[in-house]
C-alpha atoms as a PDB file:
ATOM      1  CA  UNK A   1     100.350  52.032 -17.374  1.00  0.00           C
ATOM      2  CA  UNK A   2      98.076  53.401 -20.324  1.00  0.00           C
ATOM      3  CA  UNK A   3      96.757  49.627 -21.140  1.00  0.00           C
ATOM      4  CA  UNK A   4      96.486  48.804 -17.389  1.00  0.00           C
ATOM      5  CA  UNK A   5      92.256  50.484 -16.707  1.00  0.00           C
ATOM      6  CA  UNK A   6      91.539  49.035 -20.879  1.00  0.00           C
ATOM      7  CA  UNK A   7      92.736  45.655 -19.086  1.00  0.00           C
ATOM      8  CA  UNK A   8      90.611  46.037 -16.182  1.00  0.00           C
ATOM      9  CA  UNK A   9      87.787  46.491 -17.856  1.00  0.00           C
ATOM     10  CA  UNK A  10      88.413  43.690 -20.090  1.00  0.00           C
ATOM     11  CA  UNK A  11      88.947  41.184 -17.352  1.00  0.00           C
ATOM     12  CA  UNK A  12      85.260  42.480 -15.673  1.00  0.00           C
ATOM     13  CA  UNK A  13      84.047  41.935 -18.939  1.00  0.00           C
ATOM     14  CA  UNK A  14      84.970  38.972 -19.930  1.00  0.00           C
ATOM     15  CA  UNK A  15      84.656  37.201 -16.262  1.00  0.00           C
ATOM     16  CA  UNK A  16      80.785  38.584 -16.729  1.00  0.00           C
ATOM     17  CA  UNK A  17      80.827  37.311 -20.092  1.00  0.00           C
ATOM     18  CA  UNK A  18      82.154  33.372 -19.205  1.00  0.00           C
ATOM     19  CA  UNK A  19      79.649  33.271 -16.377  1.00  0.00           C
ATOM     20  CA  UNK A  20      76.756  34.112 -18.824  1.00  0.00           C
ATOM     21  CA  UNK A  21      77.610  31.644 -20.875  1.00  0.00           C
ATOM     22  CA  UNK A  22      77.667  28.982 -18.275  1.00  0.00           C
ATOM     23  CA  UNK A  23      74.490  29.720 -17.001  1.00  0.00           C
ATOM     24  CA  UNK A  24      73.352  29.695 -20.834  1.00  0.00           C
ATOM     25  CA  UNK A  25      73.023  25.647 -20.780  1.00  0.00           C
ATOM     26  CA  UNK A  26      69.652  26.441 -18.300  1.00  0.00           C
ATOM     27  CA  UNK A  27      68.417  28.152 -21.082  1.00  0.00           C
ATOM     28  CA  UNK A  28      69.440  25.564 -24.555  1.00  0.00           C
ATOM     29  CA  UNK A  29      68.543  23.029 -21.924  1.00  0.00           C
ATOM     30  CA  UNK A  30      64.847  24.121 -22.045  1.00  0.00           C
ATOM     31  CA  UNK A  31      64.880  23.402 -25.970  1.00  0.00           C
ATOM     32  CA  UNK A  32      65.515  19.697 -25.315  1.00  0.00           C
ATOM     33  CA  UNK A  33      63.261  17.357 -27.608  1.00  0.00           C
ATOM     34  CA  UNK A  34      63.373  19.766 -30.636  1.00  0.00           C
ATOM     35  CA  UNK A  35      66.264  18.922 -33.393  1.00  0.00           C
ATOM     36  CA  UNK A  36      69.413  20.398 -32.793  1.00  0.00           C
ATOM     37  CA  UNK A  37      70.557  21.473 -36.305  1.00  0.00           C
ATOM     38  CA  UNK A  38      66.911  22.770 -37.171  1.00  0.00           C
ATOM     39  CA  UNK A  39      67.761  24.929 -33.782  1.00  0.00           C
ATOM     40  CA  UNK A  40      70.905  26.207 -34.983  1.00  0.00           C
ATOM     41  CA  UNK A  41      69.615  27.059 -37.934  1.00  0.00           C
ATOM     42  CA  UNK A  42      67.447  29.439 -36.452  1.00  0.00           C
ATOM     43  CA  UNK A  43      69.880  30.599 -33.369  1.00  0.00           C
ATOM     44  CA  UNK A  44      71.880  31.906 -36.335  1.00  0.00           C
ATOM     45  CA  UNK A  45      69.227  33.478 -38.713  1.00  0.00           C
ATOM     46  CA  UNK A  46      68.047  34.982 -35.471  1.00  0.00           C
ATOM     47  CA  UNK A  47      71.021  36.198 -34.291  1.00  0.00           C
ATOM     48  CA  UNK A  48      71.970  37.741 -37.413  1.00  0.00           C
ATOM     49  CA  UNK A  49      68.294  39.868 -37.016  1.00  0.00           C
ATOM     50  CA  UNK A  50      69.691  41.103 -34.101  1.00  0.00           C
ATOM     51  CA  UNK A  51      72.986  42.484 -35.465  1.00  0.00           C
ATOM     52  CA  UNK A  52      71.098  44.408 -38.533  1.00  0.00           C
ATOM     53  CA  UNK A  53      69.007  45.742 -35.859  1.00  0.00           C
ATOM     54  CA  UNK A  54      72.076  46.533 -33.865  1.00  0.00           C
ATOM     55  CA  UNK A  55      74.039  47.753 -36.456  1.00  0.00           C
ATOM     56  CA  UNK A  56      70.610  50.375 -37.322  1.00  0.00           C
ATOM     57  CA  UNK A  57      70.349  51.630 -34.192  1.00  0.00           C
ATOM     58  CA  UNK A  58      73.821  52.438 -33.789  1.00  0.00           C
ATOM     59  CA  UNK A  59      74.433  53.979 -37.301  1.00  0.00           C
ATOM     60  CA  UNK A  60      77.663  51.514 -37.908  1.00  0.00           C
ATOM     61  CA  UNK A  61      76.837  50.042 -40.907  1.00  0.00           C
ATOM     62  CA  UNK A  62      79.366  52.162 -42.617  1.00  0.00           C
ATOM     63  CA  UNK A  63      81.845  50.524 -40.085  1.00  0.00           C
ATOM     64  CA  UNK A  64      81.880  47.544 -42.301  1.00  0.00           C
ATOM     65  CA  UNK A  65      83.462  49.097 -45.116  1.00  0.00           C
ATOM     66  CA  UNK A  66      87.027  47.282 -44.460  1.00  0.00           C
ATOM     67  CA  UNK A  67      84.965  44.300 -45.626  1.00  0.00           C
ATOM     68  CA  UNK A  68      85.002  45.491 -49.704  1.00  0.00           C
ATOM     69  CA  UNK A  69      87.501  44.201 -51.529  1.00  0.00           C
ATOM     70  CA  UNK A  70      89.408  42.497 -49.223  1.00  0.00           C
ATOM     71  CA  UNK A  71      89.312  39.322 -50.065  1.00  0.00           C
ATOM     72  CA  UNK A  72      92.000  38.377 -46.779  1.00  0.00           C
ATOM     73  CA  UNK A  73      89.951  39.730 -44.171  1.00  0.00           C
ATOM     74  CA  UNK A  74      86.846  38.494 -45.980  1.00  0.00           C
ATOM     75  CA  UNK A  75      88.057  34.812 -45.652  1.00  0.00           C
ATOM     76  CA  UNK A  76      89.232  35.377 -42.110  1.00  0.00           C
ATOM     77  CA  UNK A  77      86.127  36.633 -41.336  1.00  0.00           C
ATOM     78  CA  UNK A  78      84.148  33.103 -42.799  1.00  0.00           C
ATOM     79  CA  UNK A  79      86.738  31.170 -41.510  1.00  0.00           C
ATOM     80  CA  UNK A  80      85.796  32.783 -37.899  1.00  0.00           C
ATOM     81  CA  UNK A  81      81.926  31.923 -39.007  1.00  0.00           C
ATOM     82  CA  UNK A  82      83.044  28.705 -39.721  1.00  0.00           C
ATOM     83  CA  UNK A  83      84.495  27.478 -36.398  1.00  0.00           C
ATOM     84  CA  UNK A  84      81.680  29.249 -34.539  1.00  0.00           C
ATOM     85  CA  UNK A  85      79.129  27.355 -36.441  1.00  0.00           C
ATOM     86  CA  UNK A  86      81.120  23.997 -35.254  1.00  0.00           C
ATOM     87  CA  UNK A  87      81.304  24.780 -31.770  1.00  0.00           C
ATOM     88  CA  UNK A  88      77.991  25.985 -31.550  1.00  0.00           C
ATOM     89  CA  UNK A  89      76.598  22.998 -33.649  1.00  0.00           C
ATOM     90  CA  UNK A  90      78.489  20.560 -31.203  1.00  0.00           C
ATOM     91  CA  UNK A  91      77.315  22.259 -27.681  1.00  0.00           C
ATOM     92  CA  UNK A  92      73.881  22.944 -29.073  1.00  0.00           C
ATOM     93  CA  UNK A  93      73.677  18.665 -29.320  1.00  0.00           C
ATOM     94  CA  UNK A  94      75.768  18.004 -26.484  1.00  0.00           C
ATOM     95  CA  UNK A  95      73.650  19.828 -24.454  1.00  0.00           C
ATOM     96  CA  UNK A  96      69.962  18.600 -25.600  1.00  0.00           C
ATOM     97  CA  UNK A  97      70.961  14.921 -25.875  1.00  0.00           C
ATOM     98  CA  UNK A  98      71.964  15.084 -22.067  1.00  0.00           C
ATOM     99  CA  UNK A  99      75.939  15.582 -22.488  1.00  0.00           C
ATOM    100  CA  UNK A 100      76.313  18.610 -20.187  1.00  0.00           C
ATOM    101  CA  UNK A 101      79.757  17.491 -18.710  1.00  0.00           C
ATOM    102  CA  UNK A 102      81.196  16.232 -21.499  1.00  0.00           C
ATOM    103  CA  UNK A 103      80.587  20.351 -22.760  1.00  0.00           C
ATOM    104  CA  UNK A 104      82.495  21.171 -19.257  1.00  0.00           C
ATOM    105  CA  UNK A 105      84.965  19.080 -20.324  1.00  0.00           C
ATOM    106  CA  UNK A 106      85.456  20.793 -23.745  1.00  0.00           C
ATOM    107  CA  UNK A 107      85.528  24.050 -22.166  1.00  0.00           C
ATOM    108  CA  UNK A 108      88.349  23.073 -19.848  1.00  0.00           C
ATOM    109  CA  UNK A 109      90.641  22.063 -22.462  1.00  0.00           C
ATOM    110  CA  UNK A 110      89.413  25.603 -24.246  1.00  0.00           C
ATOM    111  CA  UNK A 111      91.608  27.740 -21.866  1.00  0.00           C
ATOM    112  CA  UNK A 112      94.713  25.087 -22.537  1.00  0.00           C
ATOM    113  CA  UNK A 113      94.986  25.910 -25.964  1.00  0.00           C
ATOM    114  CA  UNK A 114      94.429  29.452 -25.291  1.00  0.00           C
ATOM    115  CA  UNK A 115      97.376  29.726 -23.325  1.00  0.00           C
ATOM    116  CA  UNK A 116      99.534  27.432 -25.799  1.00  0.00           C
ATOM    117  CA  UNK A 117      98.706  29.698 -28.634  1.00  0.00           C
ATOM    118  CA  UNK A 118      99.202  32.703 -26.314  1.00  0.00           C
ATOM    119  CA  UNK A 119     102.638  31.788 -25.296  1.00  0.00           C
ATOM    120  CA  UNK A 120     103.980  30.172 -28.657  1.00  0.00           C
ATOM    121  CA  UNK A 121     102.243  31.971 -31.225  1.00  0.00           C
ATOM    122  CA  UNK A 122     101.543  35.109 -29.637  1.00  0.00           C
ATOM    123  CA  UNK A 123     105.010  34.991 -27.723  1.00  0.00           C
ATOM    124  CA  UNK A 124     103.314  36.154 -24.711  1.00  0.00           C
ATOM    125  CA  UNK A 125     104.885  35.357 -21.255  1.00  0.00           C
ATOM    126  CA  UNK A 126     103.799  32.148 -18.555  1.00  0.00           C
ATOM    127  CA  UNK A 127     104.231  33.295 -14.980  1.00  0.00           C
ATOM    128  CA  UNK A 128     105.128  30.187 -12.293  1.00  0.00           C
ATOM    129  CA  UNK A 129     101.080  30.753 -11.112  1.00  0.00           C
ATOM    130  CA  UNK A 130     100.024  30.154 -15.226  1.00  0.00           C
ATOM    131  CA  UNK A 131     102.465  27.416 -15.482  1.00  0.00           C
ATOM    132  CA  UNK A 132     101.134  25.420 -12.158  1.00  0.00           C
ATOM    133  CA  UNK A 133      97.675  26.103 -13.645  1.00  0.00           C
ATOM    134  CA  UNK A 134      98.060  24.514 -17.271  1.00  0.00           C
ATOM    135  CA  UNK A 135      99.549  21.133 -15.501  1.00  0.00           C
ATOM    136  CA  UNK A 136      97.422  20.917 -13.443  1.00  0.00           C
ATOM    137  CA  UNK A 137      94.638  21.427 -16.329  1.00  0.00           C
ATOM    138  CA  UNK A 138      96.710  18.909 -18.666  1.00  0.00           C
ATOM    139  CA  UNK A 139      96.714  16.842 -15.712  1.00  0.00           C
ATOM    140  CA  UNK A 140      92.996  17.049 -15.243  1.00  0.00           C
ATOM    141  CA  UNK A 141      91.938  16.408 -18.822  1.00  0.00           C
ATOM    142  CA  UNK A 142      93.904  13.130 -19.139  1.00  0.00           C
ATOM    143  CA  UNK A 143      92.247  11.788 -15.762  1.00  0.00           C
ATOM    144  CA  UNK A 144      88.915  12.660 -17.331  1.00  0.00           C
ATOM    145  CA  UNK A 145      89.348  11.212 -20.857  1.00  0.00           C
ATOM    146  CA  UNK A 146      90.231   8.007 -18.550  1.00  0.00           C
ATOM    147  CA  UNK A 147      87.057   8.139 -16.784  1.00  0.00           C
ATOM    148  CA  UNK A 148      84.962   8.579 -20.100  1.00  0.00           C
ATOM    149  CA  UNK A 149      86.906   5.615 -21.477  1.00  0.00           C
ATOM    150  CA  UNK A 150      87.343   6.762 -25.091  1.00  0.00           C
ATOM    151  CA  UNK A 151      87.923   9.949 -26.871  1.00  0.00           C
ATOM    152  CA  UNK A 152      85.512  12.709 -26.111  1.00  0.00           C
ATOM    153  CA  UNK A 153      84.913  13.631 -29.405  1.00  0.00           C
ATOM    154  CA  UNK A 154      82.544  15.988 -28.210  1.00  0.00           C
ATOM    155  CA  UNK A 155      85.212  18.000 -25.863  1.00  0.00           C
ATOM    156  CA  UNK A 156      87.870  18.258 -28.786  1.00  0.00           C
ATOM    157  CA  UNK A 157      85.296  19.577 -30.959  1.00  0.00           C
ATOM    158  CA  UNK A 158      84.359  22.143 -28.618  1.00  0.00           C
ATOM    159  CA  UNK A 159      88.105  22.610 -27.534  1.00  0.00           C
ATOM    160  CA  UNK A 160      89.742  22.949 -31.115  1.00  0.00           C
ATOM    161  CA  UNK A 161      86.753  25.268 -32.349  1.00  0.00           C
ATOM    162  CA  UNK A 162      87.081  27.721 -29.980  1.00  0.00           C
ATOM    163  CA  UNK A 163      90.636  27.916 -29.544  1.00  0.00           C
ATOM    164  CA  UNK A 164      91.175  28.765 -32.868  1.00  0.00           C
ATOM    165  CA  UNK A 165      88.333  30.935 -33.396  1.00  0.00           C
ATOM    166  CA  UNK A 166      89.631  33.426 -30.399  1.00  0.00           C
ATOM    167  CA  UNK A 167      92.826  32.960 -32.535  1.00  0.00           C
ATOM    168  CA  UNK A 168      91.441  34.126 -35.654  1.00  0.00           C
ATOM    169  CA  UNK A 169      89.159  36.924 -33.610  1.00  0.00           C
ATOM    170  CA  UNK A 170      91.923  38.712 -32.625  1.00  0.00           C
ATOM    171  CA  UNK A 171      93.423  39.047 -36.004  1.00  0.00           C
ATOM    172  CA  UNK A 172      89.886  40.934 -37.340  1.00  0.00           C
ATOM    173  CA  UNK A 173      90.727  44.704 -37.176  1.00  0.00           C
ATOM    174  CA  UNK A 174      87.082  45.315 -36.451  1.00  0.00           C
ATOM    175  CA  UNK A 175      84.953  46.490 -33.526  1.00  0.00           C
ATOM    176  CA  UNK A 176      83.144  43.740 -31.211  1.00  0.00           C
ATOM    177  CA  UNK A 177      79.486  44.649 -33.148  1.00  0.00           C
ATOM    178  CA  UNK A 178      81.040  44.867 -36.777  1.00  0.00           C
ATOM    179  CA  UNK A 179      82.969  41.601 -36.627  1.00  0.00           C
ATOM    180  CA  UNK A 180      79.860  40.103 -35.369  1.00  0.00           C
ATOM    181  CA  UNK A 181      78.325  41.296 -37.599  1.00  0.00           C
ATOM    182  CA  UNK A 182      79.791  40.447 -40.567  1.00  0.00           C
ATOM    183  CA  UNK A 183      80.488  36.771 -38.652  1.00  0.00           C
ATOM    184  CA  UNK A 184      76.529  36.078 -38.653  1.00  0.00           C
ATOM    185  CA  UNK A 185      75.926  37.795 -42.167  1.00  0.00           C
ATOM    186  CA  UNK A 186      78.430  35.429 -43.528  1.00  0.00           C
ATOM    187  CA  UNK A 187      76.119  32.738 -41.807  1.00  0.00           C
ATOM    188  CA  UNK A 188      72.875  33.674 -42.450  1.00  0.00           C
ATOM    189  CA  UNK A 189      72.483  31.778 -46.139  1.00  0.00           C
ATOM    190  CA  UNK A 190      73.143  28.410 -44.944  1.00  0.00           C
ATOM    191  CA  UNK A 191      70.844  29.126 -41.811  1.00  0.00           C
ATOM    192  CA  UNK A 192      68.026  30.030 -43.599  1.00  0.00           C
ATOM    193  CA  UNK A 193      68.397  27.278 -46.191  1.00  0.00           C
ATOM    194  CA  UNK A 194      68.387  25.177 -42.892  1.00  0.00           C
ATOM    195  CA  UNK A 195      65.102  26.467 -42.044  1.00  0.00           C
ATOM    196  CA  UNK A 196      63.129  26.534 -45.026  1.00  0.00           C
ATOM    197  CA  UNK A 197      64.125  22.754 -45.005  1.00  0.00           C
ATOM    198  CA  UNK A 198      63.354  21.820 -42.112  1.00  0.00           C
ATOM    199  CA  UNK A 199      59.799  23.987 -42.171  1.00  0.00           C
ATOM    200  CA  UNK A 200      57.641  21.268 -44.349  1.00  0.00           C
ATOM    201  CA  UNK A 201      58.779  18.317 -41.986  1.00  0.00           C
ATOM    202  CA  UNK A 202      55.585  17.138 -39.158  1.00  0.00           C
ATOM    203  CA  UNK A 203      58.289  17.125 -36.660  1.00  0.00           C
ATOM    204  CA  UNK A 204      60.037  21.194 -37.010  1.00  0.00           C
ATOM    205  CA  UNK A 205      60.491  23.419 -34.144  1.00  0.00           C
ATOM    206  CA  UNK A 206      57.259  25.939 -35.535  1.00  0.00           C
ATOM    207  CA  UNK A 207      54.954  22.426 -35.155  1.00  0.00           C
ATOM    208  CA  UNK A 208      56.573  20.502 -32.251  1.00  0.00           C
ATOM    209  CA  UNK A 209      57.483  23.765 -29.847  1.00  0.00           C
ATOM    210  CA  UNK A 210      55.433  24.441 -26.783  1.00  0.00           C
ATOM    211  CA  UNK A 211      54.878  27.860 -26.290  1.00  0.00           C
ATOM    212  CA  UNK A 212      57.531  28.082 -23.676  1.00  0.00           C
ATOM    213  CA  UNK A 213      59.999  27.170 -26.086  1.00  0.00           C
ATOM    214  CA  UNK A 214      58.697  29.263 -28.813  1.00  0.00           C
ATOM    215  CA  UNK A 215      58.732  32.613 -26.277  1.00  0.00           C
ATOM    216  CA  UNK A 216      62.649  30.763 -25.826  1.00  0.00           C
ATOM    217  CA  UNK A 217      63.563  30.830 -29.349  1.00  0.00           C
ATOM    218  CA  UNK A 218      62.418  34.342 -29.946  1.00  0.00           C
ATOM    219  CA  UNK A 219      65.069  35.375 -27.578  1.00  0.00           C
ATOM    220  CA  UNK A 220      67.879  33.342 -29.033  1.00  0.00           C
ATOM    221  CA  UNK A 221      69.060  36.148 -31.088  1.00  0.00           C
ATOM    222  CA  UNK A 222      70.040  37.794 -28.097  1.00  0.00           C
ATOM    223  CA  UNK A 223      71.489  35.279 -26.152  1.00  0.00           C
ATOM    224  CA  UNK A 224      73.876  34.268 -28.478  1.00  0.00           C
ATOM    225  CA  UNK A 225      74.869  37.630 -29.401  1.00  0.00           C
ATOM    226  CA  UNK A 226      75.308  39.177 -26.257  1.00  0.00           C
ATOM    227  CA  UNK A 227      78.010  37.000 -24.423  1.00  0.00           C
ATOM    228  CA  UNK A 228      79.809  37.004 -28.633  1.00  0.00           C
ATOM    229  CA  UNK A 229      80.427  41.178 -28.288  1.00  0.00           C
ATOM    230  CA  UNK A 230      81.107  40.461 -24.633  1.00  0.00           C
ATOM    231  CA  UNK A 231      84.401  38.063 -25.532  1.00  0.00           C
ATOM    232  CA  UNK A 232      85.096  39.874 -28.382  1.00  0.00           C
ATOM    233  CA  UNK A 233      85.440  43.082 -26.280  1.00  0.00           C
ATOM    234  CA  UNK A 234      87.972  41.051 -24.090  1.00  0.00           C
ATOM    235  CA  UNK A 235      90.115  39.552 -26.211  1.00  0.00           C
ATOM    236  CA  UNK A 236      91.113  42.842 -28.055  1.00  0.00           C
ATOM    237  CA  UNK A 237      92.211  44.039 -24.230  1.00  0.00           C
ATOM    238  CA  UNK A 238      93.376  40.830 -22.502  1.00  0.00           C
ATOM    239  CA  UNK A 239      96.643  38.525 -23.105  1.00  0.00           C
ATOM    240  CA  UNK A 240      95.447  35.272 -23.948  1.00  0.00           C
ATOM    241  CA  UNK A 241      97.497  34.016 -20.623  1.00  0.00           C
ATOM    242  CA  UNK A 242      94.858  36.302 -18.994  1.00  0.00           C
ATOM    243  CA  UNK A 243      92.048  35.501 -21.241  1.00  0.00           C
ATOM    244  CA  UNK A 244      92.263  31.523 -21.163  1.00  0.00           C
ATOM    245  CA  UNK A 245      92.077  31.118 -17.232  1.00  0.00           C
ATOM    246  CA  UNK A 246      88.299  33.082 -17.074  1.00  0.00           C
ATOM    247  CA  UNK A 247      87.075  30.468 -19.754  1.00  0.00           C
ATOM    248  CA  UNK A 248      86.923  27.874 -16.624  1.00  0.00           C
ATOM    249  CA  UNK A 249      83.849  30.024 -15.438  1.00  0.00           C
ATOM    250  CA  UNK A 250      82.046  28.585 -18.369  1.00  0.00           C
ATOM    251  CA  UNK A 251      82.913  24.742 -17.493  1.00  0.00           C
ATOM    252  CA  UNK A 252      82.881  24.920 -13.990  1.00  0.00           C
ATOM    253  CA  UNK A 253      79.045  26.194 -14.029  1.00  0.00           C
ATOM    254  CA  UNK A 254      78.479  23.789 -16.770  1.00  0.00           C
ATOM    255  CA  UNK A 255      79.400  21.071 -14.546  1.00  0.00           C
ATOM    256  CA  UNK A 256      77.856  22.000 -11.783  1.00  0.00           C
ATOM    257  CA  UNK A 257      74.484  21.975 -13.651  1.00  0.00           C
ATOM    258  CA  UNK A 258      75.256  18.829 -15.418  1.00  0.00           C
ATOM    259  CA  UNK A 259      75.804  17.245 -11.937  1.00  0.00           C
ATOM    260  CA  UNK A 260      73.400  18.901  -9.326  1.00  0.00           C
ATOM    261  CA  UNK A 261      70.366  20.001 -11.868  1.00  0.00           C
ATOM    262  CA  UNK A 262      70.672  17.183 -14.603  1.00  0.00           C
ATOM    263  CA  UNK A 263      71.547  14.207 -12.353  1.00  0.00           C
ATOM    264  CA  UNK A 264      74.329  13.660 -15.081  1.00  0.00           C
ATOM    265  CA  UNK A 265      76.695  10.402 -13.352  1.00  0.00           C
ATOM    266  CA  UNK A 266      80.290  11.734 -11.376  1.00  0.00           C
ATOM    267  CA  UNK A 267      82.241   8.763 -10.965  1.00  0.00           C
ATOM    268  CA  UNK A 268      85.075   9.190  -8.637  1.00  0.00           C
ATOM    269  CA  UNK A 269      87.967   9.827 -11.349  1.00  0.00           C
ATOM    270  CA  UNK A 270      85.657  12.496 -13.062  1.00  0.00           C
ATOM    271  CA  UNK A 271      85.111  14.281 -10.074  1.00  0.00           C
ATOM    272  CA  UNK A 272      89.396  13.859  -9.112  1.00  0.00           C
ATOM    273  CA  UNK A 273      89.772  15.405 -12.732  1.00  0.00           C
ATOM    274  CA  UNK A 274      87.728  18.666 -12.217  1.00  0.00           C
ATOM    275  CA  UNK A 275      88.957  19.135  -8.649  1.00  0.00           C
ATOM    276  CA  UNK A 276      92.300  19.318 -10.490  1.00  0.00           C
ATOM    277  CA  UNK A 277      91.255  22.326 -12.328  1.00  0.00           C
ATOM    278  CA  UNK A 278      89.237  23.804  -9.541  1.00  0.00           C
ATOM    279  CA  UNK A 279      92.704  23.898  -7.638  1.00  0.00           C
ATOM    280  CA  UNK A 280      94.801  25.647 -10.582  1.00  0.00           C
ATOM    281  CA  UNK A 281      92.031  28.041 -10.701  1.00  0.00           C
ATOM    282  CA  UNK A 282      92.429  29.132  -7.036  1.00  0.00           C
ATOM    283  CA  UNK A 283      96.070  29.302  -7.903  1.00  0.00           C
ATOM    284  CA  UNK A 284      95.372  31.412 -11.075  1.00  0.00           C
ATOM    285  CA  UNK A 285      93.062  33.689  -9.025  1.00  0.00           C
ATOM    286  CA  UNK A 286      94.927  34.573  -6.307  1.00  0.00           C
ATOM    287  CA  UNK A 287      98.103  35.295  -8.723  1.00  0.00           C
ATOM    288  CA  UNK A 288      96.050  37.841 -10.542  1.00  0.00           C
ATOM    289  CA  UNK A 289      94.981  39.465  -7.909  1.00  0.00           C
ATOM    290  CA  UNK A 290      97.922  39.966  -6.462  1.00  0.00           C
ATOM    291  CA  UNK A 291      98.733  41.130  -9.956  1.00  0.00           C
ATOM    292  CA  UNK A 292      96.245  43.426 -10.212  1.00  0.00           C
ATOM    293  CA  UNK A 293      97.089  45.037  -6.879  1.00  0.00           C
ATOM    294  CA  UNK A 294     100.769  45.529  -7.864  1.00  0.00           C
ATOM    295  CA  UNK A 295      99.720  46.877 -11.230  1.00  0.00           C
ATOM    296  CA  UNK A 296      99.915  45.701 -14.908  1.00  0.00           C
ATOM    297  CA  UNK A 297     103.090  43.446 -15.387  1.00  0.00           C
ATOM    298  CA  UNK A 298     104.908  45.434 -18.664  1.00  0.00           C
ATOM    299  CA  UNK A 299     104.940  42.563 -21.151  1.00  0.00           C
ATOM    300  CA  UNK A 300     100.486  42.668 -21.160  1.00  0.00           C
ATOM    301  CA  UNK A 301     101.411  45.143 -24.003  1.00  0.00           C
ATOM    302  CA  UNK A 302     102.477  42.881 -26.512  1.00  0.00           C
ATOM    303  CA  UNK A 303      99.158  41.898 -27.356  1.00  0.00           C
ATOM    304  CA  UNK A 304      97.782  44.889 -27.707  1.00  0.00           C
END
């Protein structure tokens, strides 16, 4: 039972966490018209600001000691950067060039993955509720590759990126705020160089902005760091079985603002495919809370 109130509050967390980040596509969706690697560029440099700032405030600069010398966690570490740069490179575009579900679709196949590389890597266990779920998810992305009519490149970018980088999260022995940290500070180079070469050209984000979107940007430090500690705090307390279920928050709000706000088109087998995973997680949900009622099953330990 000692893991069972640190899994709680990991579940709250990250639940909060996913639902931020849905509602997160409102916000990039504002920065529409302005170039989309010029605007990582900065969501990076910015949100590496942040984490100094952060890491000041808090006195935990000395946390990132581990990082000296050790050239394995160092690599782990960029490789981490790496994969978040792709993702974030990929929904960033997606997102201002009017792809919203095809994002949704990326982040359902997320939690697939998740729970592969939670039950075969990790060697955690698949309840009959988890196992209903991920067909029913298979099930769902197949009908919705059908309806797009080629490979979503876009989805399995998004999909593979993230999968592996909650992989290769869990295997940093640092806190939530010192492995994003050292994540953006890894980063930061290439982001700047992005800037400064994108600053000269008539068309940049500091000439081209309005003001709204320049009050936006100032904040995108923030954002992106925020809902980064809040996952990170999760998936040090959560099974990945656990864990990969709550990512459908982020593509089930994603859709429904790619549908209702954005006017994006829901043909009939697109909308079959996400009512697929809608049902799986009601299954998923009512399984955990009956879990949660009868207490912590004793394998969640393993991961810990």
């Amino acid at each position: 039972m000692t893991h069972h109130p640190e899994q709680r509050a990991g579940v709250a967390v990250g639940a909060v966490t996913y639902l931020a980040w849905g509602l997160l596509t409102l916000y990039w969706k504002q920065l529409t018209g302005l170039d989309a690697f010029e605007l990582m560029g900065w969501r990076v440099a910015l949100g590496a600001l942040t984490m100094a700032i952060g890491l000041t405030i808090t006195r935990r600069w000395r946390n990132l000691a581990p990082l000296r010398g050790d050239r394995a966690l160092l690599r782990s570490i960029a490789g981490a950067a790496l994969l978040l740069t792709v993702n974030w490179t990929t929904y960033l575009w997606a997102v201002v060039h009017g792809h919203v579900l095809e994002t949704a679709l990326g982040y359902f196949i997320a939690p697939i993955g998740t729970v592969l590389v939670g039950v075969m890597v990790l060697r955690e266990p698949l309840h009959a509720a988890q196992r209903v779920s991920l067909a029913l998810a298979v099930a769902a992305v197949l009908v919705l590759s059908f309806s797009y009519g080629e490979v979503p490149v876009i989805a399995v970018l998004i999909a593979v990126s993230w999968v592996v980088y909650g992989y290769m999260k869990r295997q940093v022995p640092l806190g939530p705020i010192e492995s994003m940290a050292a994540e953006s500070f890894v980063l930061t180079a290439p982001a700047l160089a992005i800037v400064v070469l994108f600053a000269p050209k008539a068309d940049s984000i500091p000439h081209v902005a309005t003001t709204g979107q320049l009050v936006l940007m100032a904040f995108a430090g923030v954002v992106t760091v925020a809902p980064l500690l809040g996952f990170a705090y999760a998936a040090h307390r959560v099974p990945f079985t656990v864990l990969g279920p709550l990512q459908y928050l982020v593509p089930t709000v994603a859709f429904l603002i790619g549908w209702l706000v954005y006017d994006e088109p829901l043909p009939g087998w697109r909308l079959l495919g996400f009512a697929l995973v809608w049902i799986g997680l009601v299954v998923l949900t009512v399984d955990a809370a009956r879990r949660t009622r009868n207490g912590p099953p004793r394998e969640a330990g393993r991961s810990h």
